[in-house]
N, C-alpha and C. Protein backbone atom coordinates (compact mmCIF):
# COMPACT_ATOMS: atom_id res chain seq x y z
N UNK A 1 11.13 -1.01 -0.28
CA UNK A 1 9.97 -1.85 -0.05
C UNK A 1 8.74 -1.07 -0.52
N UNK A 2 8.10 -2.00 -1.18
CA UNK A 2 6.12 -1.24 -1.68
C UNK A 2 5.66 -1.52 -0.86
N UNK A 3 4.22 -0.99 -0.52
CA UNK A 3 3.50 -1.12 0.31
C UNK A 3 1.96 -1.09 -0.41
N UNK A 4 1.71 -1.70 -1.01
CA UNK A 4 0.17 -1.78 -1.83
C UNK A 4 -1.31 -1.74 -0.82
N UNK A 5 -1.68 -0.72 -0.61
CA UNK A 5 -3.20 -1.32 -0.20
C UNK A 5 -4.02 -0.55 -1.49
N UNK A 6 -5.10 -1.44 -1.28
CA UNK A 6 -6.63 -1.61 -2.10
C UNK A 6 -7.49 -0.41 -1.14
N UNK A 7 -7.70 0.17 0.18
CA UNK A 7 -8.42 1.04 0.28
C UNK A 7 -7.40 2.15 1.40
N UNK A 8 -7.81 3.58 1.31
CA UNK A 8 -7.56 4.23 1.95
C UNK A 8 -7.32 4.27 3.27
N UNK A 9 -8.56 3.76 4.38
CA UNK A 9 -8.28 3.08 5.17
C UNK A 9 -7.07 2.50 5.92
N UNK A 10 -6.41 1.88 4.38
CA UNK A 10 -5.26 0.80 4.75
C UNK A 10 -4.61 1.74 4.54
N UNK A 11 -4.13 2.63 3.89
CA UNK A 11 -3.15 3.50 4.07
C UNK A 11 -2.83 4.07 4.93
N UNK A 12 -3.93 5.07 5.90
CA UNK A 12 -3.70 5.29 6.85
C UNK A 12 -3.24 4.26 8.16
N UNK A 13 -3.24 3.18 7.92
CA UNK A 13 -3.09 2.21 8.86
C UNK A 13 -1.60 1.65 8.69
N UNK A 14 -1.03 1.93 7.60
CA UNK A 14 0.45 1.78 7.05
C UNK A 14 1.06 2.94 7.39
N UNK A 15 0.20 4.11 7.03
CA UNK A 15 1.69 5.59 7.01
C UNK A 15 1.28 5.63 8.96
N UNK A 16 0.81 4.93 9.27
CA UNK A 16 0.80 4.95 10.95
C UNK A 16 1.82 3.97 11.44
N UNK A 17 2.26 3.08 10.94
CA UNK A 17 3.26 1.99 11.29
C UNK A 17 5.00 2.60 10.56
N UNK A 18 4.58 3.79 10.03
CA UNK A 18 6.30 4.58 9.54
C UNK A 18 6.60 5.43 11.03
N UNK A 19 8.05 4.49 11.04
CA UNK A 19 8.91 5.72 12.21
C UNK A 19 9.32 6.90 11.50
N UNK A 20 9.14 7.05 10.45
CA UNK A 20 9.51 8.64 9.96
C UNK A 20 9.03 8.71 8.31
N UNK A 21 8.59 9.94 8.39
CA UNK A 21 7.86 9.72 7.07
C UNK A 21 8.78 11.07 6.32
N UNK A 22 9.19 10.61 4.72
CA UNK A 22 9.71 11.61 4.00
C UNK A 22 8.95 12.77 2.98
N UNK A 23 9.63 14.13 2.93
CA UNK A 23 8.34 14.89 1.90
C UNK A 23 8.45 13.99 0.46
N UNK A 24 7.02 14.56 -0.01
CA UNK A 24 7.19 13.50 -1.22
C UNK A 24 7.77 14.14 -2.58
N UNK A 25 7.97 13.01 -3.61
CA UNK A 25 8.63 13.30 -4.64
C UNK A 25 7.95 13.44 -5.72
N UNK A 26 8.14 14.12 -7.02
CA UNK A 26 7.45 14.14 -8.36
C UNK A 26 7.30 12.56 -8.66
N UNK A 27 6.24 12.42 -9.02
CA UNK A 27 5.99 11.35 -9.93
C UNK A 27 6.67 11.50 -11.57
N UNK A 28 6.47 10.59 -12.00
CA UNK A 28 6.73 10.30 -13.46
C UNK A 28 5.31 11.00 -14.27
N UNK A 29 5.89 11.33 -15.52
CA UNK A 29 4.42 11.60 -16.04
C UNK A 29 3.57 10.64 -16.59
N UNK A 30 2.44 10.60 -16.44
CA UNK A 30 1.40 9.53 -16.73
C UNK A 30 1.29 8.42 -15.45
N UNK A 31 1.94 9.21 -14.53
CA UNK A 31 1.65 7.84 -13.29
C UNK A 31 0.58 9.06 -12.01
N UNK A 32 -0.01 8.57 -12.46
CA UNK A 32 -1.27 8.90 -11.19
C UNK A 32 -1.38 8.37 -9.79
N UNK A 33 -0.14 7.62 -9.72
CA UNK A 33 -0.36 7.26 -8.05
C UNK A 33 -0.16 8.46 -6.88
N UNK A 34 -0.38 8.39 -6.00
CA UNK A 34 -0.24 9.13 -4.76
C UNK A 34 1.14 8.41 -3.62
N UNK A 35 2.00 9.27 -3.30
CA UNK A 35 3.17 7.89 -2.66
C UNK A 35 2.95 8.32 -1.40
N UNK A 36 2.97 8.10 -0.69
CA UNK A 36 3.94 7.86 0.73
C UNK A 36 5.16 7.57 1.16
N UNK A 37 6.16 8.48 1.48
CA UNK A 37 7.61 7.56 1.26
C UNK A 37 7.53 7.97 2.94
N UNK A 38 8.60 6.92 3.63
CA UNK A 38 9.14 6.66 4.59
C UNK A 38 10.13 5.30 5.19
N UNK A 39 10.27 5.49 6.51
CA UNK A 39 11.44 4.25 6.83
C UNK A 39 10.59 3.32 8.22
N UNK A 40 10.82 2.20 8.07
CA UNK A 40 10.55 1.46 9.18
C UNK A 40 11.72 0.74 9.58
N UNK A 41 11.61 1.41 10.35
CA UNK A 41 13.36 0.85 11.22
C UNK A 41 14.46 1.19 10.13
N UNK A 42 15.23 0.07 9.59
CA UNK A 42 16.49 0.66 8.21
C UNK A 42 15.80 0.77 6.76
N UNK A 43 14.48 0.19 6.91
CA UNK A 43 13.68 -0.15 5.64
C UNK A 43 13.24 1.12 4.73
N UNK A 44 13.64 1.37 3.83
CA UNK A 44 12.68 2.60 3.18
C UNK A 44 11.48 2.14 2.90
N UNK A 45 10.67 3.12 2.87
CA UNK A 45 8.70 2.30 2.51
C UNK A 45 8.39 3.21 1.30
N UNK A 46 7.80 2.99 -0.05
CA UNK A 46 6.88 3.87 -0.15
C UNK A 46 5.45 3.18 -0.48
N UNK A 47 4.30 3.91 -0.33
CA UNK A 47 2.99 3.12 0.05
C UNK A 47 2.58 3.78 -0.91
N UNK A 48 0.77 3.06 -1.80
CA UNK A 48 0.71 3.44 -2.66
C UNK A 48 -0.59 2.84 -2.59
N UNK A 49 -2.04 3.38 -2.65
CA UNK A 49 -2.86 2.77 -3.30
C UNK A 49 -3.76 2.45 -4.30
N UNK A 50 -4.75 1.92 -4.04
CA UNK A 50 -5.62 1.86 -5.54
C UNK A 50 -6.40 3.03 -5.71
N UNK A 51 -7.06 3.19 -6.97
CA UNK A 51 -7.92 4.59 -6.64
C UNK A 51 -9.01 4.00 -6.02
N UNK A 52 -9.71 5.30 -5.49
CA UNK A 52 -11.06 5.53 -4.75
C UNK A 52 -11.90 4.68 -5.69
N UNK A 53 -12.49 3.32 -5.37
CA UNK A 53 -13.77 2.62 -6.30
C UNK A 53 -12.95 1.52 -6.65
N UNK A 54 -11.61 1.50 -7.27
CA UNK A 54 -11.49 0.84 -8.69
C UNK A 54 -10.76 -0.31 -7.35
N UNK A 55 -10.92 -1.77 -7.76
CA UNK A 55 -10.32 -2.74 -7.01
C UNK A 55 -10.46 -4.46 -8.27
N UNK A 56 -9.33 -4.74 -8.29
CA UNK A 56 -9.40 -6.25 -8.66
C UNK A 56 -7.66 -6.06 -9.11
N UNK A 57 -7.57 -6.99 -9.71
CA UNK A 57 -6.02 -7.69 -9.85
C UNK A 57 -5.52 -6.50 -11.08
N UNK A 58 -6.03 -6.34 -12.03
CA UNK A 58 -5.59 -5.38 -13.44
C UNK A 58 -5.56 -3.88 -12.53
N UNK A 59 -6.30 -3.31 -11.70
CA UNK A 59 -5.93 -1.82 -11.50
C UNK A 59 -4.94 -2.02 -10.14
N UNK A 60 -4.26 -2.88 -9.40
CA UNK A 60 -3.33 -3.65 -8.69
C UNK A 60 -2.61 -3.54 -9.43
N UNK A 61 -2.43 -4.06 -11.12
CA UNK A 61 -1.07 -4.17 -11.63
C UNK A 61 -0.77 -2.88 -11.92
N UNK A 62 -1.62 -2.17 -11.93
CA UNK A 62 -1.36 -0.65 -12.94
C UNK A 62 -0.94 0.24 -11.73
N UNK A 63 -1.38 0.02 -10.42
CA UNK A 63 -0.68 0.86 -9.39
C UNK A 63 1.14 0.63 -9.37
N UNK A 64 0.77 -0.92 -9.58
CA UNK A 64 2.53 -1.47 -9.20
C UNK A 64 3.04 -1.01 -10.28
N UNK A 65 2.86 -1.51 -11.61
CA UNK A 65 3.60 -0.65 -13.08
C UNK A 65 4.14 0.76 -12.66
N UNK A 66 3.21 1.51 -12.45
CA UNK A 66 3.14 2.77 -12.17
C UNK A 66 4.56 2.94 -11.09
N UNK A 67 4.64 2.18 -10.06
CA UNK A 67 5.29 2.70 -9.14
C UNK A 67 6.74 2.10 -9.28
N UNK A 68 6.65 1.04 -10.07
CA UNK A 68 7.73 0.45 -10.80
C UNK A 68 8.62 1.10 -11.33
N UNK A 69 8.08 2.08 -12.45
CA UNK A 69 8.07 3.51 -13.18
C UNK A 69 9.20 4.39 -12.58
N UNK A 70 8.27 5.09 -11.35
CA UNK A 70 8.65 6.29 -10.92
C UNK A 70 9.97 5.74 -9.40
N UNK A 71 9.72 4.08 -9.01
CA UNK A 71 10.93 3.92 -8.49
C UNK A 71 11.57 2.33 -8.73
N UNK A 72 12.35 2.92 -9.49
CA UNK A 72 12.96 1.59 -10.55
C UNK A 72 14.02 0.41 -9.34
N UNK A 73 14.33 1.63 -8.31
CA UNK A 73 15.42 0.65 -7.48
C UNK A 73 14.15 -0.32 -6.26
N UNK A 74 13.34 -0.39 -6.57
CA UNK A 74 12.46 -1.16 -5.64
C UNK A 74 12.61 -2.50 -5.36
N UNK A 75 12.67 -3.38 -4.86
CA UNK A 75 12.96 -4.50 -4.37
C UNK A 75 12.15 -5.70 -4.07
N UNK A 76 11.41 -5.12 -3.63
CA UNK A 76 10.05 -6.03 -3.11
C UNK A 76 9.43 -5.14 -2.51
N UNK A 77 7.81 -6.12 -2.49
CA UNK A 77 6.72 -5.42 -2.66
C UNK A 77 5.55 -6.16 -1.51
N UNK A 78 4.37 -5.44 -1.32
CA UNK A 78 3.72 -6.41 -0.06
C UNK A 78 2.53 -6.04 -0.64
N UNK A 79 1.25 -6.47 -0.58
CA UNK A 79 -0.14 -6.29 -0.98
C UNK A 79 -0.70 -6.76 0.48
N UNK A 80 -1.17 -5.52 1.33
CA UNK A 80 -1.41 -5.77 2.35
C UNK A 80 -2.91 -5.34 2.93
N UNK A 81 -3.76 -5.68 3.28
CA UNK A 81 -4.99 -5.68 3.35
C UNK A 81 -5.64 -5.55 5.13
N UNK A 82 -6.80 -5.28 4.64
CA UNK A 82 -7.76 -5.25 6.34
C UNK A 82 -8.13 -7.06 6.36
N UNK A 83 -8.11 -7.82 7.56
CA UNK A 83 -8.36 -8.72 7.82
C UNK A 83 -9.70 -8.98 8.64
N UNK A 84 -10.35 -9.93 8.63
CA UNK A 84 -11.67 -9.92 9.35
C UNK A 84 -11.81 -11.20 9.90
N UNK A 85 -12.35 -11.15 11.26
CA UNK A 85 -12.76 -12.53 11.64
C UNK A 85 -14.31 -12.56 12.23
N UNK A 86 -14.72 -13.43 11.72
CA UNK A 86 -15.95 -13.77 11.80
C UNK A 86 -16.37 -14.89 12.67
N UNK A 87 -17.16 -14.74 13.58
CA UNK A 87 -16.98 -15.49 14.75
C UNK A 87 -18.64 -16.50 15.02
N UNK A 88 -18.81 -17.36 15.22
CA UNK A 88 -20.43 -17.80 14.91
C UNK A 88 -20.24 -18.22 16.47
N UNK A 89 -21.59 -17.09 17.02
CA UNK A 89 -21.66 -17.14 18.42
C UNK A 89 -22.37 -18.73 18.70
N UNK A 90 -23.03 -19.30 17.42
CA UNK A 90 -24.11 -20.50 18.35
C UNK A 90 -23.52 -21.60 18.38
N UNK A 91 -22.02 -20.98 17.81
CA UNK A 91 -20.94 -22.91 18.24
C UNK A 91 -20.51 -22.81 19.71
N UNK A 92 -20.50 -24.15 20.76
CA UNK A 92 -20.39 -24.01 22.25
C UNK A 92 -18.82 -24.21 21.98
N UNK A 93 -18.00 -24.47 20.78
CA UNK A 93 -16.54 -24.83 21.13
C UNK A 93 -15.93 -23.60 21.17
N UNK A 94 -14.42 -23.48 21.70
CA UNK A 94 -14.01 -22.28 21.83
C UNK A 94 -12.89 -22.10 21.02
C-alpha cells in the first residue's frame, strides 16, 4: 500500500498510525523521494511525500512514478490529506 501526502505534517500524522515501522531502503537512482516503510496490522505501508513547496497534480504524479520505480510490487495507493471544517457561528441551526 502507498501512502501519498502533499505536506509533511501529513506524514507525520501517517508514520504515527504504523504499528511498526521498517529501516529504510535505497532508492532507485534519480528518484528523490524520501520513504517510510512500515505495517498496519498485515498491510505493508510505504509513505511518501511531495517536496517542501511544490504541490498540484504533475509533482503528485512524479512522487507516485518515482515510487512506482523503486517499488514495482505495489498495489494500491491512497492520496491522503488534512481535512478542515469550517463552521459559521451566526447560523442558529445545529
Amino acid at each position: 500500500m502507498a501512502w501519498i501526502c502533499a505536506l509533511h505534517t501529513e506524514v507525520a500524522a501517517a508514520q504515527a498510525m504504523l504499528d511498526e515501522t521498517h529501516p529504510p531502503l535505497s532508492a532507485l537512482n534519480g528518484d528523490g523521494n524520501a520513504y517510510t516503510l512500515g505495517t498496519i496490522e498485515k498491510h505493508r505501508v510505504v509513505i511518501a511525500c511531495l517536496p517542501v513547496g511544490q504541490y498540484g497534480t504533475n509533482n503528485a504524479a512524479n512522487v507516485v512514478t518515482n515510487l512506482r520505480r523503486t517499488f514495482p510490487s505495489i498495489r494500491a495507493g491512497l492520496m491522503v490529506g488534512i481535512g478542515v471544517l469550517y463552521e459559521d457561528s451566526s447560523s442558529s441551526e445545529n
